[in-house]
C-alpha atoms as a PDB file:
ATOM      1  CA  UNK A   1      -5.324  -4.372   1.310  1.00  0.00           C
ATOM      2  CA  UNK A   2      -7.067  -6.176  -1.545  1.00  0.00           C
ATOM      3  CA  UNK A   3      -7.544  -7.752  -3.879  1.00  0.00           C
ATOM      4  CA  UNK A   4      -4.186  -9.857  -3.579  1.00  0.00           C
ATOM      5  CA  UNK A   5      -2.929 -10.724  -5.606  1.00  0.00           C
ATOM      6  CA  UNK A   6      -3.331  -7.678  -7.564  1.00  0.00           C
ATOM      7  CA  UNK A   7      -2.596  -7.257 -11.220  1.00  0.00           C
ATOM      8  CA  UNK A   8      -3.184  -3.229 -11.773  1.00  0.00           C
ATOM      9  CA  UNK A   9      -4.323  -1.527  -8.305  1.00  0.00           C
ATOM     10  CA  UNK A  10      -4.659  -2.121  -4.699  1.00  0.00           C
ATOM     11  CA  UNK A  11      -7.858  -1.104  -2.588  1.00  0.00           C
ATOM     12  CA  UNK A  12      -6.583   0.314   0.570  1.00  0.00           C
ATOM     13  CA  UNK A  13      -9.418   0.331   3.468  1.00  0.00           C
ATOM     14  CA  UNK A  14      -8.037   1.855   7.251  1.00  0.00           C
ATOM     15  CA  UNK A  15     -10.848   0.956  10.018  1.00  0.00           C
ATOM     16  CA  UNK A  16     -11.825   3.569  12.270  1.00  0.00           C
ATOM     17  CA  UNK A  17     -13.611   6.481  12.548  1.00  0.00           C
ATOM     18  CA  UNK A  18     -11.640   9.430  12.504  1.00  0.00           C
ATOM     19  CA  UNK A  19      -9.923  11.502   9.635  1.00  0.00           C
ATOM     20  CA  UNK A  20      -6.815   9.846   8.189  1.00  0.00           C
ATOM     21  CA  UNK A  21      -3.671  11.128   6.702  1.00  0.00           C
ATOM     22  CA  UNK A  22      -0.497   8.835   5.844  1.00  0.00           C
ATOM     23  CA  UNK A  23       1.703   7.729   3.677  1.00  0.00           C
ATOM     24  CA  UNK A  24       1.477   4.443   1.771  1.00  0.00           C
ATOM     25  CA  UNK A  25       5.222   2.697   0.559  1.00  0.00           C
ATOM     26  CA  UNK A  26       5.824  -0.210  -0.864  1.00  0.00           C
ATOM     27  CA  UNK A  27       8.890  -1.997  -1.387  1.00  0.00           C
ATOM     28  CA  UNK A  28      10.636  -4.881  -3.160  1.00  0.00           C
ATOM     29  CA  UNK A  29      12.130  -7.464  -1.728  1.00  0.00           C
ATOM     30  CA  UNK A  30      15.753  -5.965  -1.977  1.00  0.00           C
ATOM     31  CA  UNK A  31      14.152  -3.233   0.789  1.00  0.00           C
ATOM     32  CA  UNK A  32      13.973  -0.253  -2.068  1.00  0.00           C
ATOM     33  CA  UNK A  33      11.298   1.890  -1.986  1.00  0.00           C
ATOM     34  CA  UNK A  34       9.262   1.752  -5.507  1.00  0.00           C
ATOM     35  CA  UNK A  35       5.907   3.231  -5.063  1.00  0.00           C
ATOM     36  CA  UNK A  36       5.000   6.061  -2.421  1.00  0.00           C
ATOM     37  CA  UNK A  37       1.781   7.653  -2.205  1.00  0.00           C
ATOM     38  CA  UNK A  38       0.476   9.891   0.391  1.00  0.00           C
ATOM     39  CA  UNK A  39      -3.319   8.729   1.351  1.00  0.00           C
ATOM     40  CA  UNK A  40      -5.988  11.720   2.620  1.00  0.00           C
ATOM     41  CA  UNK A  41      -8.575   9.139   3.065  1.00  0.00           C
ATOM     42  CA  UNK A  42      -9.982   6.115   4.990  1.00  0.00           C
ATOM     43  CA  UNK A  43     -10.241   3.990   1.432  1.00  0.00           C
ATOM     44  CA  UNK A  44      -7.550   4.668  -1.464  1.00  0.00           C
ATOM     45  CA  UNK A  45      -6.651   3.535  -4.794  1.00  0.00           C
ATOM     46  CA  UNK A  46      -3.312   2.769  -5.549  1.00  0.00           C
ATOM     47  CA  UNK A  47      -2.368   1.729  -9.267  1.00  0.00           C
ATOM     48  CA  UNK A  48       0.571  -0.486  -9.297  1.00  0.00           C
ATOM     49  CA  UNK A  49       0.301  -2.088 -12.895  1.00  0.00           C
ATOM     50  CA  UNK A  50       3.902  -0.303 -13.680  1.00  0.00           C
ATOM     51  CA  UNK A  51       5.339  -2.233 -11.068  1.00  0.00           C
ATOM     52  CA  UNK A  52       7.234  -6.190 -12.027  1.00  0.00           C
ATOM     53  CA  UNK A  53       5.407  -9.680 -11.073  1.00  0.00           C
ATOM     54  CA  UNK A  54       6.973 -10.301  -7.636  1.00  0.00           C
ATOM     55  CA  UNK A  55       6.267 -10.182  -4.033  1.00  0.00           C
ATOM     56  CA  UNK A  56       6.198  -6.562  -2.336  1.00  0.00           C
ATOM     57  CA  UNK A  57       5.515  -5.065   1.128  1.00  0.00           C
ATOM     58  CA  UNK A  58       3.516  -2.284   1.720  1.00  0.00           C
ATOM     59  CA  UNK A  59       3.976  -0.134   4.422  1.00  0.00           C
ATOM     60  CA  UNK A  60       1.024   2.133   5.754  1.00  0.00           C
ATOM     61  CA  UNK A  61       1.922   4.557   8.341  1.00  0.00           C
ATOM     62  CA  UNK A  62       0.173   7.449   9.944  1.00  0.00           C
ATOM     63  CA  UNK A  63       1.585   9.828  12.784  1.00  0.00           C
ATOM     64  CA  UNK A  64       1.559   6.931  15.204  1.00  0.00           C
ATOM     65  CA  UNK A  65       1.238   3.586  13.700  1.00  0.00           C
ATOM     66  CA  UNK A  66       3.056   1.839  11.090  1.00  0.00           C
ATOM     67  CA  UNK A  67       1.622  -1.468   9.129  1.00  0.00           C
ATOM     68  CA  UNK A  68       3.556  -3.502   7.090  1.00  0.00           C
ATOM     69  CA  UNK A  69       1.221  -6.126   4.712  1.00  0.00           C
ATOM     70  CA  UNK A  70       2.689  -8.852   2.434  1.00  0.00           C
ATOM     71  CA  UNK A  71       1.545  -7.982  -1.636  1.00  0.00           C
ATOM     72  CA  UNK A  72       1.816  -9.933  -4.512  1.00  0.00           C
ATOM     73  CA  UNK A  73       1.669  -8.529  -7.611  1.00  0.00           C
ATOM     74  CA  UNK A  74       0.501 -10.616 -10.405  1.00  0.00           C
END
């Protein structure tokens, strides 16, 4: 995930080689879900300028992994 901290979008980059499909979350710190997006891609774009300056974690899960990654919004 980068940049971050982030101001209006996140860059999302998955290594690997194969075809991806998942779903993107990311939550405040209260555990409430406030962005979802599903991602068809290795690299994504996710605008989060709507989202409040704070500290978030994004969760990126396909059908057998789940990653969680620390995000600060700016």
């Amino acid at each position: 995930i980068y940049p971050n901290p982030a101001s209006t979008a996140i860059n999302i980059k998955i290594n690997g080689s194969s075809p991806v499909g998942g779903q993107v979350d990311i939550y405040d710190m209260t555990g409430r879900i406030v962005l979802s997006e599903s991602i068809n891609n290795q690299e994504a774009s996710i605008a989060i300028a709507n989202l409040t300056p704070g500290v978030y974690v994004v969760s990126i899960s396909d059908k057998r992994n789940r990653y969680f990654k620390k995000l600060v919004k700016e």
